[in-house]
N, C-alpha and C. Protein backbone atom coordinates (compact mmCIF):
# COMPACT_ATOMS: atom_id res chain seq x y z
N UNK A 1 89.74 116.92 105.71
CA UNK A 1 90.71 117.62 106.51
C UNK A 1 90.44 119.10 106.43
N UNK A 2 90.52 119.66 107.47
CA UNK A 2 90.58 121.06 107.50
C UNK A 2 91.42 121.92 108.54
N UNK A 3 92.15 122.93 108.04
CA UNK A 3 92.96 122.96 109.12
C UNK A 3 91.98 124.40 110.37
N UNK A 4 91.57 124.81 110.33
CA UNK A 4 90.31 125.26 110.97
C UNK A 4 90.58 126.94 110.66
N UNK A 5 91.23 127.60 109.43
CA UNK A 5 91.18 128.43 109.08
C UNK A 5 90.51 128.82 107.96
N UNK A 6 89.88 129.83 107.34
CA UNK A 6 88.66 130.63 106.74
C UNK A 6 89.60 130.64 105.39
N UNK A 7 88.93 129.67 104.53
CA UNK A 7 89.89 129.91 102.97
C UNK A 7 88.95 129.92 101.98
N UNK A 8 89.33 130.58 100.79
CA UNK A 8 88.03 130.69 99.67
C UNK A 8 87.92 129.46 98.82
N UNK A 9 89.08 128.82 99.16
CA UNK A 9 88.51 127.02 98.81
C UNK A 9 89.17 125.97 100.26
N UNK A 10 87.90 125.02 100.29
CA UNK A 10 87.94 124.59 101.17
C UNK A 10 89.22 123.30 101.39
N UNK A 11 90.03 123.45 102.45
CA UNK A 11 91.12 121.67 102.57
C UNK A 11 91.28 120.83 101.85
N UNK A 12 89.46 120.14 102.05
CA UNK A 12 89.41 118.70 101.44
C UNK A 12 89.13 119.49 100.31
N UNK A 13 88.30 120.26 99.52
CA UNK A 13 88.18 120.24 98.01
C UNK A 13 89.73 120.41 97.28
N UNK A 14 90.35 121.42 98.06
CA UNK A 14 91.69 121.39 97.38
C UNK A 14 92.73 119.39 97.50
N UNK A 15 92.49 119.26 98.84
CA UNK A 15 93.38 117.82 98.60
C UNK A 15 92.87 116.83 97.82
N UNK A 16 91.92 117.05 98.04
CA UNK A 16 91.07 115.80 96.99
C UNK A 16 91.44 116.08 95.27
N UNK A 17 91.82 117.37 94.92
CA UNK A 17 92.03 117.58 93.68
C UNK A 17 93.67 117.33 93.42
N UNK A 18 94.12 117.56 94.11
CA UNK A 18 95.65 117.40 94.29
C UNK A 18 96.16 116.44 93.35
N UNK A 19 95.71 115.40 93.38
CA UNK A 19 96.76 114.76 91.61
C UNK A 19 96.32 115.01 90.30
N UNK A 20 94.77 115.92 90.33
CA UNK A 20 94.57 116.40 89.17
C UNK A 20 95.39 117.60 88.85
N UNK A 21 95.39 118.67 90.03
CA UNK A 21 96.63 119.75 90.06
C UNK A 21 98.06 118.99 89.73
N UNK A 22 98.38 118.34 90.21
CA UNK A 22 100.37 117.71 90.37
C UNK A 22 100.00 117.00 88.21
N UNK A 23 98.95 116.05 88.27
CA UNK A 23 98.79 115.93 86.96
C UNK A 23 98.90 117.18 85.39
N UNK A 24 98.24 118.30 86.26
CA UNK A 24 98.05 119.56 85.24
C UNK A 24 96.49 119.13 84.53
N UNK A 25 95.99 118.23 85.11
CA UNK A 25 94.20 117.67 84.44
C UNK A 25 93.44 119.03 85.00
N UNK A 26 93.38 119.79 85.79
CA UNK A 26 92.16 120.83 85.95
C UNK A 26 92.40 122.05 84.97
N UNK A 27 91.28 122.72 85.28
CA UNK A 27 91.28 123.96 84.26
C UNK A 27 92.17 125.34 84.74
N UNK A 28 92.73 126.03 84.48
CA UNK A 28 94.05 126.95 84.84
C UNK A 28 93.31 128.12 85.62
N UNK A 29 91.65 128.12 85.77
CA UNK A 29 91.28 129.19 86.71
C UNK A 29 91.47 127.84 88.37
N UNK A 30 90.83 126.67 88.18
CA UNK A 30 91.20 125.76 89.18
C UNK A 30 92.66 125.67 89.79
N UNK A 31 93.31 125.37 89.03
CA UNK A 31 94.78 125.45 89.52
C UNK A 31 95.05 126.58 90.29
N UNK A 32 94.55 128.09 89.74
CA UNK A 32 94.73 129.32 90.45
C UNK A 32 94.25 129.05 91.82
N UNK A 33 93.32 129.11 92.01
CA UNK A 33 92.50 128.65 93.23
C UNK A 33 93.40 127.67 94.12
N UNK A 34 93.69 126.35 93.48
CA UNK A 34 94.33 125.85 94.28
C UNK A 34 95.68 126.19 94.92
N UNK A 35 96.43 126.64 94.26
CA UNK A 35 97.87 127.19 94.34
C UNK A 35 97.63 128.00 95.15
N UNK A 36 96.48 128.96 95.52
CA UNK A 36 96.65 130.37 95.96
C UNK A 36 96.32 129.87 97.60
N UNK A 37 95.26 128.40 98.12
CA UNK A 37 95.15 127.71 98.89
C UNK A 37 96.53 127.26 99.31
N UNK A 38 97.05 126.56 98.40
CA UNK A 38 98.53 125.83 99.66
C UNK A 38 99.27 127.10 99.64
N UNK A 39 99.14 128.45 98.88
CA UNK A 39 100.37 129.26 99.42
C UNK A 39 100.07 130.00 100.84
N UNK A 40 98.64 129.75 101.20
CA UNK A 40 98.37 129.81 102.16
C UNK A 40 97.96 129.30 103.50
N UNK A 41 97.98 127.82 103.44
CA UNK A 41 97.51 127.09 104.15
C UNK A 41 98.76 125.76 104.35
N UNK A 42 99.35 126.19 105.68
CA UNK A 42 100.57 125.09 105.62
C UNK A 42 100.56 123.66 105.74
N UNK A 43 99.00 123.44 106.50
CA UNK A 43 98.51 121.65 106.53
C UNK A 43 98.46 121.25 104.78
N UNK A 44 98.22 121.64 104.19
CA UNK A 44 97.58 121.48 102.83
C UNK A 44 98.99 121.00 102.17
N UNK A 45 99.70 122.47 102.25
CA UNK A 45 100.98 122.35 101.58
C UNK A 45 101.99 121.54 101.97
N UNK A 46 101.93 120.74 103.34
CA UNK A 46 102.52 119.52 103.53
C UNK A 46 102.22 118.36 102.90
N UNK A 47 100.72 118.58 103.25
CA UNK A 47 100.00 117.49 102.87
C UNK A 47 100.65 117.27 100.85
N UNK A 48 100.45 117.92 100.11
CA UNK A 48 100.84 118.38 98.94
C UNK A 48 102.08 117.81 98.69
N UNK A 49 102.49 118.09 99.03
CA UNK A 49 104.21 117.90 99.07
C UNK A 49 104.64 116.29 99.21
N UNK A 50 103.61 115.70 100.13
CA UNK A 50 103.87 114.25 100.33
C UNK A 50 103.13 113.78 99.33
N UNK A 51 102.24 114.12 98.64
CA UNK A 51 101.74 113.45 97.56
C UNK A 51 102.34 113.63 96.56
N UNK A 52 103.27 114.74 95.81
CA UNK A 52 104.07 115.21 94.83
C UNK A 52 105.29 114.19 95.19
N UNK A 53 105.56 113.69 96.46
CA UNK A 53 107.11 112.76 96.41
C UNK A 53 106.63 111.57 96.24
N UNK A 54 105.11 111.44 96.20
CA UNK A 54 104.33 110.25 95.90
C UNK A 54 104.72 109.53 94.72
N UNK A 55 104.22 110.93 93.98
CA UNK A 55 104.20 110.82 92.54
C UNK A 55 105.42 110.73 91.96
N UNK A 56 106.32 111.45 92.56
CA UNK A 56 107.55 111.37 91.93
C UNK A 56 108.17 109.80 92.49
N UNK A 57 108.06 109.32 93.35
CA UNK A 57 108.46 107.80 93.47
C UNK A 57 107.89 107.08 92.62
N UNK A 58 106.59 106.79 92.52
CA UNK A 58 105.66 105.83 91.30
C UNK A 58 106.50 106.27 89.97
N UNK A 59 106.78 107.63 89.35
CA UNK A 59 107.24 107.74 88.42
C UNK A 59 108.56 106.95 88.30
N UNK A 60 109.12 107.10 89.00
CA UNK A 60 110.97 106.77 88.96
C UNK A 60 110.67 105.24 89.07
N UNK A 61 109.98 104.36 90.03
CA UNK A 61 109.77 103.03 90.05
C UNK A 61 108.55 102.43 88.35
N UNK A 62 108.03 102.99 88.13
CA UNK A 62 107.20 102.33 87.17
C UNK A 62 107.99 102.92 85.86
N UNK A 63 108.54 103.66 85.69
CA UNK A 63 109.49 104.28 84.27
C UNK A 63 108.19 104.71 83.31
N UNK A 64 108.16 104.05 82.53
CA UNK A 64 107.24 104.93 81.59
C UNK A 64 106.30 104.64 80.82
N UNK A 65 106.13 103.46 82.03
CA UNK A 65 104.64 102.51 81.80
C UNK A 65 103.40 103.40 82.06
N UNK A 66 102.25 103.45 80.97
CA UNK A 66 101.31 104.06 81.09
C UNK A 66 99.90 103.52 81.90
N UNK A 67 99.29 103.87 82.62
CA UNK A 67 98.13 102.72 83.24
C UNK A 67 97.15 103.18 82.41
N UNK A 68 96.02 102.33 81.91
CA UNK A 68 95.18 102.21 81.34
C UNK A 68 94.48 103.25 81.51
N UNK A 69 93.74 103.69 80.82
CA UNK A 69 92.54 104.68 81.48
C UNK A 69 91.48 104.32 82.14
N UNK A 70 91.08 103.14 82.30
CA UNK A 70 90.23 102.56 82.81
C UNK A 70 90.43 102.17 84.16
N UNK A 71 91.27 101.66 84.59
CA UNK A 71 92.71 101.80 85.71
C UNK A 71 92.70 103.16 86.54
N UNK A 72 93.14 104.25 85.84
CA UNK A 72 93.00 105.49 86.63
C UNK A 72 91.69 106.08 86.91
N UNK A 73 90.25 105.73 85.79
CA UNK A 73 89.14 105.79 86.59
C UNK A 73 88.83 105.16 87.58
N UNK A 74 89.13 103.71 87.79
CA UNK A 74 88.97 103.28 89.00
C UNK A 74 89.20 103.88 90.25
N UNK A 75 90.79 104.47 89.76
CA UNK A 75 91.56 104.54 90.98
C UNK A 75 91.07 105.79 91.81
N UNK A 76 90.36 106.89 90.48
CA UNK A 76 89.74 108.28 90.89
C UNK A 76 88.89 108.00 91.87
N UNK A 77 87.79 107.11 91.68
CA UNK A 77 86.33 106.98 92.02
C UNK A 77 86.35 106.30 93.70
N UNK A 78 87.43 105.52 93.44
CA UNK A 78 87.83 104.40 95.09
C UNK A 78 88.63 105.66 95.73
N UNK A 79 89.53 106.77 95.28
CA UNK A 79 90.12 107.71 96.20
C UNK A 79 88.71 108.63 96.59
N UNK A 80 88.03 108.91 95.72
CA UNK A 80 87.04 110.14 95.62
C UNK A 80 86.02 109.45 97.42
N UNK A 81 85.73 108.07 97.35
CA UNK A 81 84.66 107.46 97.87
C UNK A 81 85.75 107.35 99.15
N UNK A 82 86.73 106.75 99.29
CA UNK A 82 87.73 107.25 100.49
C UNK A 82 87.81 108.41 101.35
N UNK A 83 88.02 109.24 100.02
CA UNK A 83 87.63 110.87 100.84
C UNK A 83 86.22 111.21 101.54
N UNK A 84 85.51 111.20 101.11
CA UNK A 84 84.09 110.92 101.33
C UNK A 84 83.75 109.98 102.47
N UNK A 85 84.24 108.80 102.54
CA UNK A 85 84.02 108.56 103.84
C UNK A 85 84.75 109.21 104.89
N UNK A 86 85.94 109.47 104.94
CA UNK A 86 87.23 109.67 105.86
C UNK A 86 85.90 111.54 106.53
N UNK A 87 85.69 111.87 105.34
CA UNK A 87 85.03 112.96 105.65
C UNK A 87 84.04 112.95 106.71
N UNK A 88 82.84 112.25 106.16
CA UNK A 88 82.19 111.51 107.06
C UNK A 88 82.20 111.05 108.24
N UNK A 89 83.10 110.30 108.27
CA UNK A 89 83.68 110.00 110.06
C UNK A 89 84.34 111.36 110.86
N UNK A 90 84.71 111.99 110.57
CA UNK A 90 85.28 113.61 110.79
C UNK A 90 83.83 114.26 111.12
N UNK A 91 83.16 113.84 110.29
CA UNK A 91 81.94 114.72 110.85
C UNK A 91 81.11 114.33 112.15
N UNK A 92 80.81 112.80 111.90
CA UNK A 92 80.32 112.34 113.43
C UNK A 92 80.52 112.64 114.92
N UNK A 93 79.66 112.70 115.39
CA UNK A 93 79.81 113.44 117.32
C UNK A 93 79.86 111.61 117.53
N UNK A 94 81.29 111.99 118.16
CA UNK A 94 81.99 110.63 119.29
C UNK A 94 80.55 110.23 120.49
């Protein structure tokens, strides 16, 4: 996704990181970067926002069951390869 404006980090690198940001998993110069992206970019920061009520639903429905770690690598690698395609098709001439 991109919303077709000039940013020093790009849409998809910021959305794609987005539950590592909402998690607090990246490094605090990353987070800068990202934060400084949705305070500027309003597709993003929607986009953001629906994934943060994401998270906050899974939380409130699963209580305080932990998923495996093995589980959330999966889940990284099948979102990461999602993005990646979705990208992909975005790029193709119709």
């Amino acid at each position: 996704m991109s919303c077709g404006d000039p940013h020093e980090t790009d849409c998809s690198d910021v959305l794609a990181e987005v539950y590592l940001y909402l998690d607090l998993e990246c490094a605090d110069d990353r987070r800068a970067l990202i934060r400084e992206h949705l305070d500027e970019c309003s597709p993003c920061l929607r986009e953001f926002g629906i994934e943060q009520e994401v998270k906050a639903l899974v939380a409130r429905c699963c209580g305080s069951e932990l998923a495996p770690v093995e589980l959330k690598q999966r889940l990284r690698m099948k979102l990461s390869e999602l993005v990646v395609n979705a990208e992909a098709r975005e790029l193709r001439p119709d």
